[in-house]
N, C-alpha and C. Protein backbone atom coordinates (compact mmCIF):
# COMPACT_ATOMS: atom_id res chain seq x y z
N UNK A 1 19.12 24.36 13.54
CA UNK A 1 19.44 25.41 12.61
C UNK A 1 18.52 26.60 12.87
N UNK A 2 19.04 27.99 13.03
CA UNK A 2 18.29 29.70 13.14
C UNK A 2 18.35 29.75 11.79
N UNK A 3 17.17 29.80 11.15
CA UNK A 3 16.91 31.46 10.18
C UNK A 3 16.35 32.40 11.29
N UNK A 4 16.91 33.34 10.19
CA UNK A 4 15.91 34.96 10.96
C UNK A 4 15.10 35.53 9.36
N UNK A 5 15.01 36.16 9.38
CA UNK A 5 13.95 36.95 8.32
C UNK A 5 13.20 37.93 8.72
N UNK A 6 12.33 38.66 8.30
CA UNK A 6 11.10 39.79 8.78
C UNK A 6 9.96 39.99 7.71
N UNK A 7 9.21 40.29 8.25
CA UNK A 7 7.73 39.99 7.43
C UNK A 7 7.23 41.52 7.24
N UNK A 8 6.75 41.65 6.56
CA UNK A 8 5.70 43.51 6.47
C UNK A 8 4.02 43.12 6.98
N UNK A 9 4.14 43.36 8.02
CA UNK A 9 2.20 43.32 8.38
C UNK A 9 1.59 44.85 8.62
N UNK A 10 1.03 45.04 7.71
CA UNK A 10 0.59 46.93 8.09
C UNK A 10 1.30 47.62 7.97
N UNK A 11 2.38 47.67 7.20
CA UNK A 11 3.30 48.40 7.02
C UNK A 11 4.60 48.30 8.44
N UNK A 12 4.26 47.31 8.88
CA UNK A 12 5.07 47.46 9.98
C UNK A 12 6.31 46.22 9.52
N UNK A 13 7.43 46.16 10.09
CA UNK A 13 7.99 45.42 9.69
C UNK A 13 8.32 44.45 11.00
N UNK A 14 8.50 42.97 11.31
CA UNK A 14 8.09 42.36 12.25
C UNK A 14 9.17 41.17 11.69
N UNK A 15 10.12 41.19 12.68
CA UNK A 15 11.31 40.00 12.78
C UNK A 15 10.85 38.73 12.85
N UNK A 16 11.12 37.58 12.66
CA UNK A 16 10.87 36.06 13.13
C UNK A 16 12.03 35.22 13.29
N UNK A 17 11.99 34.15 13.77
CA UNK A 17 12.97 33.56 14.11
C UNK A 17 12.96 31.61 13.84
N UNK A 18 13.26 31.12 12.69
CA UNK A 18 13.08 29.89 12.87
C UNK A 18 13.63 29.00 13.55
N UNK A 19 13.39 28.18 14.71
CA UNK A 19 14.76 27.17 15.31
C UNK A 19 13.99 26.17 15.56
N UNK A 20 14.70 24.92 14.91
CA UNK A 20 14.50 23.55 15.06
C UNK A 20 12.86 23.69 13.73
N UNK A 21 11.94 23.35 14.48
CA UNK A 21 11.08 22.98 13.76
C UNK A 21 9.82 24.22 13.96
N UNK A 22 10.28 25.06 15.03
CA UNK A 22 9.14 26.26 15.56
C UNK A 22 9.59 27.32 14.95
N UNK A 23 8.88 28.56 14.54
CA UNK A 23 8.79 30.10 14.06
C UNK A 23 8.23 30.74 15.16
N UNK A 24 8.96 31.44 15.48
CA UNK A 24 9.09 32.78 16.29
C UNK A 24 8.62 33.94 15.86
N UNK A 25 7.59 34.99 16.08
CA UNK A 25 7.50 35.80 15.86
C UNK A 25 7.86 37.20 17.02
N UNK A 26 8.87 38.10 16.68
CA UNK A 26 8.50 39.13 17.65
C UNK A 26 7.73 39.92 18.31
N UNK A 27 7.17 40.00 19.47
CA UNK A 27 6.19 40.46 19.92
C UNK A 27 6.64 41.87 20.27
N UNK A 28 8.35 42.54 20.13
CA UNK A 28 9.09 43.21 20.40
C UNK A 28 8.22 44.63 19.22
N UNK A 29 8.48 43.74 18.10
CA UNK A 29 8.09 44.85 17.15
C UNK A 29 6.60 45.11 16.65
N UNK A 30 5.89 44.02 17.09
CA UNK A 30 4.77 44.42 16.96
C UNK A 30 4.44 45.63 17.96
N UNK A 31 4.80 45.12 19.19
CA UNK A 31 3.95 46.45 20.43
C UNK A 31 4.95 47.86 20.09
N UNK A 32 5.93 47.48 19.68
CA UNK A 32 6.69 49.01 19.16
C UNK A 32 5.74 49.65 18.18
N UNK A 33 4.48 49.22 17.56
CA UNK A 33 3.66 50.27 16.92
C UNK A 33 3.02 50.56 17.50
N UNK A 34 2.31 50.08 18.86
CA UNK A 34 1.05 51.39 19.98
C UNK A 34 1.95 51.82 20.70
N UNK A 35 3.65 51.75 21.04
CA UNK A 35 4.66 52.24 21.94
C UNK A 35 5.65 52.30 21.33
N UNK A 36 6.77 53.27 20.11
CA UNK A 36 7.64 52.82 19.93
C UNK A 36 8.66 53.17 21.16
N UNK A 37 8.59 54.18 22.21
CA UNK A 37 9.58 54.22 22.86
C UNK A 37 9.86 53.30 23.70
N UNK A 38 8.96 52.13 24.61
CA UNK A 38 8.73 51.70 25.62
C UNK A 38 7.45 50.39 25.28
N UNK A 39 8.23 49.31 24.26
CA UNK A 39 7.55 48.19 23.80
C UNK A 39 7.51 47.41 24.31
N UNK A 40 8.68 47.07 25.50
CA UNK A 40 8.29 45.89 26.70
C UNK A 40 7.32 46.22 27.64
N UNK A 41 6.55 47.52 27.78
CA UNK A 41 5.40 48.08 28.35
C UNK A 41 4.17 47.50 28.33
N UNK A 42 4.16 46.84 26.81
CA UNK A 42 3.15 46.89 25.84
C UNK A 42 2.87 45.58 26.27
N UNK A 43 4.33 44.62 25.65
CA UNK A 43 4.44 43.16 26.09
C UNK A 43 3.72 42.62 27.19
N UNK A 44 4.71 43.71 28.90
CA UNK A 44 4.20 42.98 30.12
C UNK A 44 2.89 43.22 30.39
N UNK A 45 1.68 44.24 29.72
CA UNK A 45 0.63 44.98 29.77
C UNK A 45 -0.07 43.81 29.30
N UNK A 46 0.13 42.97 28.19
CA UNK A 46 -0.55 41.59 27.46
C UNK A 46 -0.21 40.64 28.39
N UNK A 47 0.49 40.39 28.80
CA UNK A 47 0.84 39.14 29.58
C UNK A 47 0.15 39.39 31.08
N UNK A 48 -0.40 40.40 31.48
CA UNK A 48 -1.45 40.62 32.68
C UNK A 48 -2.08 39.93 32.40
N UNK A 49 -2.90 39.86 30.85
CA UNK A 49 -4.59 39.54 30.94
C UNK A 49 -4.79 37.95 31.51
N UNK A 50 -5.99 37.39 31.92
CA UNK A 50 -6.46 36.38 32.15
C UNK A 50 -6.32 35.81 30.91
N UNK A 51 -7.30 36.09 29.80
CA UNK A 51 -6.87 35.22 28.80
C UNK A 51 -5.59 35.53 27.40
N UNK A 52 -4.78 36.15 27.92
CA UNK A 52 -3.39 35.78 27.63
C UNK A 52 -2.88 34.59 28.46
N UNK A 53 -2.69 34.19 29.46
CA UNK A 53 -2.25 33.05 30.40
C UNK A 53 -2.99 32.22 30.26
N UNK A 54 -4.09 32.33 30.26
CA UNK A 54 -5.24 31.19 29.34
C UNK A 54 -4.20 30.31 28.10
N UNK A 55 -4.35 30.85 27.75
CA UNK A 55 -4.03 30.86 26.00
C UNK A 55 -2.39 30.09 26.17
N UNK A 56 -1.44 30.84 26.71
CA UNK A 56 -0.23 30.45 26.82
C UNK A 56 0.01 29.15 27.49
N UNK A 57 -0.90 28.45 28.79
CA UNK A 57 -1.15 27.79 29.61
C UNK A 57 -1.43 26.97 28.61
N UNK A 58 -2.50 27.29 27.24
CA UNK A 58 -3.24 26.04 26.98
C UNK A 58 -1.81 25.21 25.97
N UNK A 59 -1.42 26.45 25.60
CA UNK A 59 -0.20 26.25 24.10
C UNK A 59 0.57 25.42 24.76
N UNK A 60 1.38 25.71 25.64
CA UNK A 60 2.34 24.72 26.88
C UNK A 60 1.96 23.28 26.98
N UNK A 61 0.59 23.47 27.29
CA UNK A 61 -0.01 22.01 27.77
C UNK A 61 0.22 20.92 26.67
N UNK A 62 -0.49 21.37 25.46
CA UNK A 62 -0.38 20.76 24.26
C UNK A 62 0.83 20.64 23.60
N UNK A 63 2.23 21.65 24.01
CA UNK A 63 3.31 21.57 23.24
C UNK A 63 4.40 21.25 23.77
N UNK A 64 4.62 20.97 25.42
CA UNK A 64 5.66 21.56 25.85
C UNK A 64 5.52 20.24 27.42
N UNK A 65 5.91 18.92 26.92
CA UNK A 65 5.64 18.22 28.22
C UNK A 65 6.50 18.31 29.50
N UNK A 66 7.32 19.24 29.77
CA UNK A 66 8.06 19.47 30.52
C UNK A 66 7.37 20.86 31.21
N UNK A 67 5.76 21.83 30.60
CA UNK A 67 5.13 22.57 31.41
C UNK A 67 4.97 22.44 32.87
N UNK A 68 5.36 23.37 33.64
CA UNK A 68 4.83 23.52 35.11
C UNK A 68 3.59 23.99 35.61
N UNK A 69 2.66 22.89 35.41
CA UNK A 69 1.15 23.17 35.35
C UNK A 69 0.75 23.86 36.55
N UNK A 70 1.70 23.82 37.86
CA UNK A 70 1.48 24.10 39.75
C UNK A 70 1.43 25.48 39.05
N UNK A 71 2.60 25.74 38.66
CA UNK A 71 3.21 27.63 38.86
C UNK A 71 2.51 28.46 37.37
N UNK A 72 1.26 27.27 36.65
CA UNK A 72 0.80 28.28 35.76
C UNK A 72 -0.20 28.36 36.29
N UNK A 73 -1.34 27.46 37.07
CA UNK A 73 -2.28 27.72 37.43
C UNK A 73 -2.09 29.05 39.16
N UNK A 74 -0.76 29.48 39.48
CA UNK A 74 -1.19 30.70 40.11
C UNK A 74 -0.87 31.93 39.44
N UNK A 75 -0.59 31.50 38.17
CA UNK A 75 -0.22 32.94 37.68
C UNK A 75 -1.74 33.27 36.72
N UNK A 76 -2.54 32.16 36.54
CA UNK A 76 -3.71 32.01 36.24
C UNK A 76 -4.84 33.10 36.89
N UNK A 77 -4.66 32.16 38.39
CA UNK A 77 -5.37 33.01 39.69
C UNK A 77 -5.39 34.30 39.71
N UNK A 78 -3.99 34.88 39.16
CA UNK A 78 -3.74 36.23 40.02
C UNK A 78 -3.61 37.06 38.65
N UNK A 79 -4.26 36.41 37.50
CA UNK A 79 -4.05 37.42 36.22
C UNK A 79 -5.09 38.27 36.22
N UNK A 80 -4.96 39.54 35.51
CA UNK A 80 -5.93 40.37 35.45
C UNK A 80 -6.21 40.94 36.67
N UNK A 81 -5.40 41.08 37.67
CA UNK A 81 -5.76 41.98 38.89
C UNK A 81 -4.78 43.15 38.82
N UNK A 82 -5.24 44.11 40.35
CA UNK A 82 -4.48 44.97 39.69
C UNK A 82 -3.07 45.01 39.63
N UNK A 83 -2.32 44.03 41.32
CA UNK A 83 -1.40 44.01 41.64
C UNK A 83 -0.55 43.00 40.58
N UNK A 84 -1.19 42.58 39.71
CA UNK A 84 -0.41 41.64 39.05
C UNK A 84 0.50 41.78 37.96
N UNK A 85 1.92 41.49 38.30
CA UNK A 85 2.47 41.86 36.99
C UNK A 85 2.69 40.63 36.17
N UNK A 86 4.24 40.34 34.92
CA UNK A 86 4.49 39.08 34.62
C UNK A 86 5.46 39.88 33.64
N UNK A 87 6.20 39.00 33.39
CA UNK A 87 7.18 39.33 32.59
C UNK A 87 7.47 38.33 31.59
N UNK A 88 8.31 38.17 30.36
CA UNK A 88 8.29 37.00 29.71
C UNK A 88 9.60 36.25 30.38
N UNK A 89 10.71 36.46 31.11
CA UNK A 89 11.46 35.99 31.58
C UNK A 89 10.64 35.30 33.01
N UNK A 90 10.17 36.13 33.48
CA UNK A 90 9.21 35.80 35.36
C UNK A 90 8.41 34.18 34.20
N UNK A 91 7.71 34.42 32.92
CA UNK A 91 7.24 33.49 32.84
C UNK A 91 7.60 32.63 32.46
N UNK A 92 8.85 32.54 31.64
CA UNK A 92 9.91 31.16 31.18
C UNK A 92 10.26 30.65 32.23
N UNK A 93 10.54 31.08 33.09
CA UNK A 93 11.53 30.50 34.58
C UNK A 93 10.76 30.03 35.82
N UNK A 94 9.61 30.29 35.34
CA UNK A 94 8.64 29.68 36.65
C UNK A 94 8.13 28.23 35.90
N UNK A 95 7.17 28.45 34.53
CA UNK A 95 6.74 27.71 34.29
C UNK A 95 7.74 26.12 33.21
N UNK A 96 8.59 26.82 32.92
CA UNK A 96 9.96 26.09 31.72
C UNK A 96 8.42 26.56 30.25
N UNK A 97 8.76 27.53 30.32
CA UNK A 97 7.66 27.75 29.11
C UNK A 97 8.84 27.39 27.48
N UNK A 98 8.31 27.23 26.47
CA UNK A 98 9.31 26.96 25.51
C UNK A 98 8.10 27.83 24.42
N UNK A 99 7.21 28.39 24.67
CA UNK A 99 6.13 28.92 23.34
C UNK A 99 6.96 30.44 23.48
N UNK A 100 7.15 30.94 24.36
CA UNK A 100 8.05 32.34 24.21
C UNK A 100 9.66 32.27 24.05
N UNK A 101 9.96 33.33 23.67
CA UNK A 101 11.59 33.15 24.11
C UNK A 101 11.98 34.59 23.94
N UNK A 102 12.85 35.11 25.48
CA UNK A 102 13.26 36.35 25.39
C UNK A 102 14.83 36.48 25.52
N UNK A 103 15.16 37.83 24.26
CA UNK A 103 16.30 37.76 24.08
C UNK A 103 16.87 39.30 24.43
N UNK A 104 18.45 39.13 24.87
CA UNK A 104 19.08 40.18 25.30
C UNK A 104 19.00 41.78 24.57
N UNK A 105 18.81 41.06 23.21
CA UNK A 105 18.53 42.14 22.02
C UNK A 105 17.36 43.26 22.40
N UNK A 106 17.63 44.06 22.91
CA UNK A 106 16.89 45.46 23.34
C UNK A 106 15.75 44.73 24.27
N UNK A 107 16.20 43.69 25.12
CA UNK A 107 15.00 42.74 25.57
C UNK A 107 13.56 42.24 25.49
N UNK A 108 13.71 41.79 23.94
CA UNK A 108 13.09 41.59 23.41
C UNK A 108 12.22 40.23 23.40
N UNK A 109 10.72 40.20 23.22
CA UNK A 109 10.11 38.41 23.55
C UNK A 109 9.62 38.59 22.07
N UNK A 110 9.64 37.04 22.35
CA UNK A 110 9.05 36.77 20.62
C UNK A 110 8.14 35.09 21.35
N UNK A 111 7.10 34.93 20.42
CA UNK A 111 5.97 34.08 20.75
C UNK A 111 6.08 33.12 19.51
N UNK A 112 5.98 31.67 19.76
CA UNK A 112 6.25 30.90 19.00
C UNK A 112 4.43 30.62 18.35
N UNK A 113 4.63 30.44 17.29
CA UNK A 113 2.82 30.34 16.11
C UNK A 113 2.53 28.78 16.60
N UNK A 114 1.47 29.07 16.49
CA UNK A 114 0.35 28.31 17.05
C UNK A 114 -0.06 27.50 15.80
């Protein structure tokens, strides 16, 4: 079963998404407040850092036994450089990540709570 709903944080207003037993939050509308024109900017700009992939790597490990531990530890390696990009789709499809999920809707990612 989907609920959807939206929350007010800072005056901002911020979509979620419930399915199965996980909540989704959009990461779409959060970065639309330091970017509203160009919020997947914002997204793939977070998903560079070292410890963003840290973090996502660790969530996977603990949540998600079907993680591809080979293809997170090089996206590990190569985070935070300059040549490095990532996308939330580049990262569902390499690793079978299930803590994100990106949708067609103005291509939008949303990050499942911890």
């Amino acid at each position: 079963m989907t609920i959807k709903g939206k929350l007010i944080v800072q005056n901002t207003i911020v979509s979620f998404t419930r399915i199965e037993q996980g909540d989704f939050i959009s990461l779409t509308d959060i970065a639309r407040v330091k970017n509203p024109n160009e919020p997947k900017d914002v997204v793939k700009n977070w998903l560079r850092t070292r410890s963003t992939i840290e973090f996502l790597g660790l969530w996977e490990k603990i949540n998600n036994p079907n993680f591809k531990g080979v293809e997170f530890d090089s996206f590990k390696n190569e985070a935070g450089t300059n040549s490095f990009t990532l996308s939330p789709n580049k990262w569902i499809e390499a690793t079978g990540a299930i803590g994100i999920k990106s949708t067609a809707a103005f291509r939008s990612a949303s990050i499942a709570d911890a």
